[in-house]
C-alpha atoms as a PDB file:
ATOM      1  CA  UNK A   1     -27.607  35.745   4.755  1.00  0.00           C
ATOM      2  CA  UNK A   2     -24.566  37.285   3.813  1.00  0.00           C
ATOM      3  CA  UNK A   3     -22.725  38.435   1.482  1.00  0.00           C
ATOM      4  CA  UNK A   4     -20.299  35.039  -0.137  1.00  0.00           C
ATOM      5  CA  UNK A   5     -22.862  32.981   0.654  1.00  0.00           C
ATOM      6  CA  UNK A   6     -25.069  34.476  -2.066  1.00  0.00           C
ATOM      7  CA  UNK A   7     -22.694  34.693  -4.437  1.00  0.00           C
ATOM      8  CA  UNK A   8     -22.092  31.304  -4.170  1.00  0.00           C
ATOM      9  CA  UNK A   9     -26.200  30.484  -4.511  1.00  0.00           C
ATOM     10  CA  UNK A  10     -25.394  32.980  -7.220  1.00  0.00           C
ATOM     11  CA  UNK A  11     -22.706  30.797  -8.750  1.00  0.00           C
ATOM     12  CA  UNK A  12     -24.547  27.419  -8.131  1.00  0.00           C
ATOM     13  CA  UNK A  13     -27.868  28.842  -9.837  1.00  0.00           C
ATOM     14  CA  UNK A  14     -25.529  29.969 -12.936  1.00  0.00           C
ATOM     15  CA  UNK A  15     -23.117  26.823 -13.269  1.00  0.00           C
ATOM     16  CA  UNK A  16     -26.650  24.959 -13.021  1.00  0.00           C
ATOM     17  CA  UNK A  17     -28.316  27.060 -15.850  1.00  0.00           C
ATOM     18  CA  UNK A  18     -24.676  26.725 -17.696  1.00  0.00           C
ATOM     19  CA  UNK A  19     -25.018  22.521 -17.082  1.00  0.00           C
ATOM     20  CA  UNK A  20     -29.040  22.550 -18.187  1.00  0.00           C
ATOM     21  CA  UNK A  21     -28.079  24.576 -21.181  1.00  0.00           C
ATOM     22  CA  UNK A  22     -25.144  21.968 -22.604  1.00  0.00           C
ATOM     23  CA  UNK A  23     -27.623  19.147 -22.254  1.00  0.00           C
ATOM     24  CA  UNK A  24     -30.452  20.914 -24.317  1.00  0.00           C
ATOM     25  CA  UNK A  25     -27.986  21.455 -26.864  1.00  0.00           C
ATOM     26  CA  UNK A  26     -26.341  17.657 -26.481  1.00  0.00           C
ATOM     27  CA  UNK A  27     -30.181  16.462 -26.614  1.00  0.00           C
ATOM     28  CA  UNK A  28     -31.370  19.276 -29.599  1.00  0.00           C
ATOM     29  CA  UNK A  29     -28.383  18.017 -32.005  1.00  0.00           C
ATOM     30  CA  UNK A  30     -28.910  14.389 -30.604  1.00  0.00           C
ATOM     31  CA  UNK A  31     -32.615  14.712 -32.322  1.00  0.00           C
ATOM     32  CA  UNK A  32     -31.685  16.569 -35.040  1.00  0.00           C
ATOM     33  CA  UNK A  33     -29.303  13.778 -36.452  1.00  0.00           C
ATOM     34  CA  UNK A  34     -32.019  11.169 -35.288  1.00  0.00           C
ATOM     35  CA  UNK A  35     -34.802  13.000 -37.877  1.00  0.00           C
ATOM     36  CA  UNK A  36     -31.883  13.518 -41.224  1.00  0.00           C
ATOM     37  CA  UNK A  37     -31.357  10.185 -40.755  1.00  0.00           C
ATOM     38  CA  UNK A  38     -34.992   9.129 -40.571  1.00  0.00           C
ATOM     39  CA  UNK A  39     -35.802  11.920 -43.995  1.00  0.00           C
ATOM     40  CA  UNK A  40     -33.025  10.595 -45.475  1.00  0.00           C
ATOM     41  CA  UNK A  41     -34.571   6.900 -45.332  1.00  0.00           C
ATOM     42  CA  UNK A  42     -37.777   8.873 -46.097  1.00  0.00           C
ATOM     43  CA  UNK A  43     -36.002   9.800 -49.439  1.00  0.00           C
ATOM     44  CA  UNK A  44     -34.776   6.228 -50.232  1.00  0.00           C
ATOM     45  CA  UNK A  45     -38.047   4.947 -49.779  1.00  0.00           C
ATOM     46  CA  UNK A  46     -39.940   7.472 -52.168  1.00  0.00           C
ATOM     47  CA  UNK A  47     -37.229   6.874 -54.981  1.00  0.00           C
ATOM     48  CA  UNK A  48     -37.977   3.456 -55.045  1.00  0.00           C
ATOM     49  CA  UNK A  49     -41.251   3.776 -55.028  1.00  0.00           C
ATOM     50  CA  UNK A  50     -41.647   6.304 -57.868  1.00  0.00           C
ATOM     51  CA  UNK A  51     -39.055   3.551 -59.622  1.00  0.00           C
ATOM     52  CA  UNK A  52     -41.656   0.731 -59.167  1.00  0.00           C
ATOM     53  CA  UNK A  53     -44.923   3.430 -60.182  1.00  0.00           C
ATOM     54  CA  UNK A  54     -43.135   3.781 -63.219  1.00  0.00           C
ATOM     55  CA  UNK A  55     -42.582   0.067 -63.865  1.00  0.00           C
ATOM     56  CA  UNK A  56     -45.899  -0.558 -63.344  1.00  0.00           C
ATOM     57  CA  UNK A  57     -46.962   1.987 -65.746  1.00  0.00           C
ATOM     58  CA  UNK A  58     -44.982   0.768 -68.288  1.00  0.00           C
ATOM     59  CA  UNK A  59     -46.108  -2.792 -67.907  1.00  0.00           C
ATOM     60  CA  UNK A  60     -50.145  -1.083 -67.619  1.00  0.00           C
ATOM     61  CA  UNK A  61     -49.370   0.479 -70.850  1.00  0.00           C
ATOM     62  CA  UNK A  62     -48.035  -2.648 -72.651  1.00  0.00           C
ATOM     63  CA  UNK A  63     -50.289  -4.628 -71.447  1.00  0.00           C
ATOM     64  CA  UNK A  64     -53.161  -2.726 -72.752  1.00  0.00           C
ATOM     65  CA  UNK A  65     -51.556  -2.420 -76.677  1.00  0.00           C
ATOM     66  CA  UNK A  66     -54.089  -2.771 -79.061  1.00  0.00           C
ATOM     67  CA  UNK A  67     -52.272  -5.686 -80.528  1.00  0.00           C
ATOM     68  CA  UNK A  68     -51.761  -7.126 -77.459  1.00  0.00           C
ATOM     69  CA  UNK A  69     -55.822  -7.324 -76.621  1.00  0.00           C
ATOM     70  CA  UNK A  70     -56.477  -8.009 -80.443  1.00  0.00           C
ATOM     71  CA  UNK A  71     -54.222 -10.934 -79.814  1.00  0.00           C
ATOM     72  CA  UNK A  72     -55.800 -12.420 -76.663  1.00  0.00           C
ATOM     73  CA  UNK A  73     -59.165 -12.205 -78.356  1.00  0.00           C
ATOM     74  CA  UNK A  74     -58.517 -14.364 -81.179  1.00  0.00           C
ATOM     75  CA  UNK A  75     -56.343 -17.001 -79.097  1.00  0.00           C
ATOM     76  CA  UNK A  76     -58.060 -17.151 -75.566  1.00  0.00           C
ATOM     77  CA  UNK A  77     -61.543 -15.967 -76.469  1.00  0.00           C
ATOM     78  CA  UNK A  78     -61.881 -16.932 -80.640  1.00  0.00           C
ATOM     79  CA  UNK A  79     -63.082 -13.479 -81.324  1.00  0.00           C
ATOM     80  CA  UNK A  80     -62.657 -12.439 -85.099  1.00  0.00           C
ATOM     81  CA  UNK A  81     -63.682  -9.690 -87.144  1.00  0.00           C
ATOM     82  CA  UNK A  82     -67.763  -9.995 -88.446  1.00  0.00           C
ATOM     83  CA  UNK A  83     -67.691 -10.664 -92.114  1.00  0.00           C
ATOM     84  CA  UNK A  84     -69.722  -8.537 -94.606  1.00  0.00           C
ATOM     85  CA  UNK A  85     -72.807 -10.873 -94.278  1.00  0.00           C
ATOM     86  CA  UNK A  86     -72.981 -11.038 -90.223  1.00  0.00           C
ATOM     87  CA  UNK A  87     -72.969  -6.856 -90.340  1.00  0.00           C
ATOM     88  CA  UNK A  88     -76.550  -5.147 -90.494  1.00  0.00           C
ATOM     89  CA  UNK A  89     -76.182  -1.140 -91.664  1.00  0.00           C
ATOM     90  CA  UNK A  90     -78.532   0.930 -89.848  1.00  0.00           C
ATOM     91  CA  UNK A  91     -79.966   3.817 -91.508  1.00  0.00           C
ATOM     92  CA  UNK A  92     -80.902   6.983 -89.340  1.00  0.00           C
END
C-alpha cells in the first residue's frame, strides 16, 4: 500500500467519524427537544391536577360542615335532638 493511498483511507475514516459525529449531535438535540416538550406537558398536566385536588377538597370540606350534615338529618332522615325524657343518665 502506499503512501496517498493511506492518507486517503486516512481521510475517508476521518470525514466518516466527522459525518457520524454531526448526526449524533442532529439526533442528541433532536431528543432533547422531543423530552422538554413532553416535561413541559408533564407540567401542564400536574397543575391541573393539583387545581382539581384542591377543588375537590374544598367541596370534601363543605360538604362535611356540621350544619350541612345537621341539615340532611332533619330533612332526609327526620333525625332531631332526644328530649329530656327520651335521655337515660348513666352513673359510673
Amino acid at each position: 500500500m502506499t503512501a496517498r493511498m493511506t492518507q486517503v483511507i486516512a481521510l475517508a475514516l476521518i470525514v466518516g467519524g466527522l459525518i457520524a459525529s454531526a448526526i449524533g449531535g442532529i439526533y442528541a438535540k433532536h431528543e432533547t427537544r422531543k423530552l422538554f416538550t413532553e416535561l413541559q406537558r408533564l407540567n401542564v398536566e400536574r397543575d391541573r391536577m393539583e387545581v382539581e385536588w384542591g377543588q375537590w377538597q374544598l367541596e370534601q370540606s363543605t360538604l362535611a360542615t356540621y350544619g350541612r350534615v345537621e341539615r340532611l338529618a332533619r330533612e332526609k332522615m327526620s333525625m332531631r335532638p332526644p328530649v329530656a325524657t327520651e335521655m337515660t343518665l348513666l352513673e359510673p
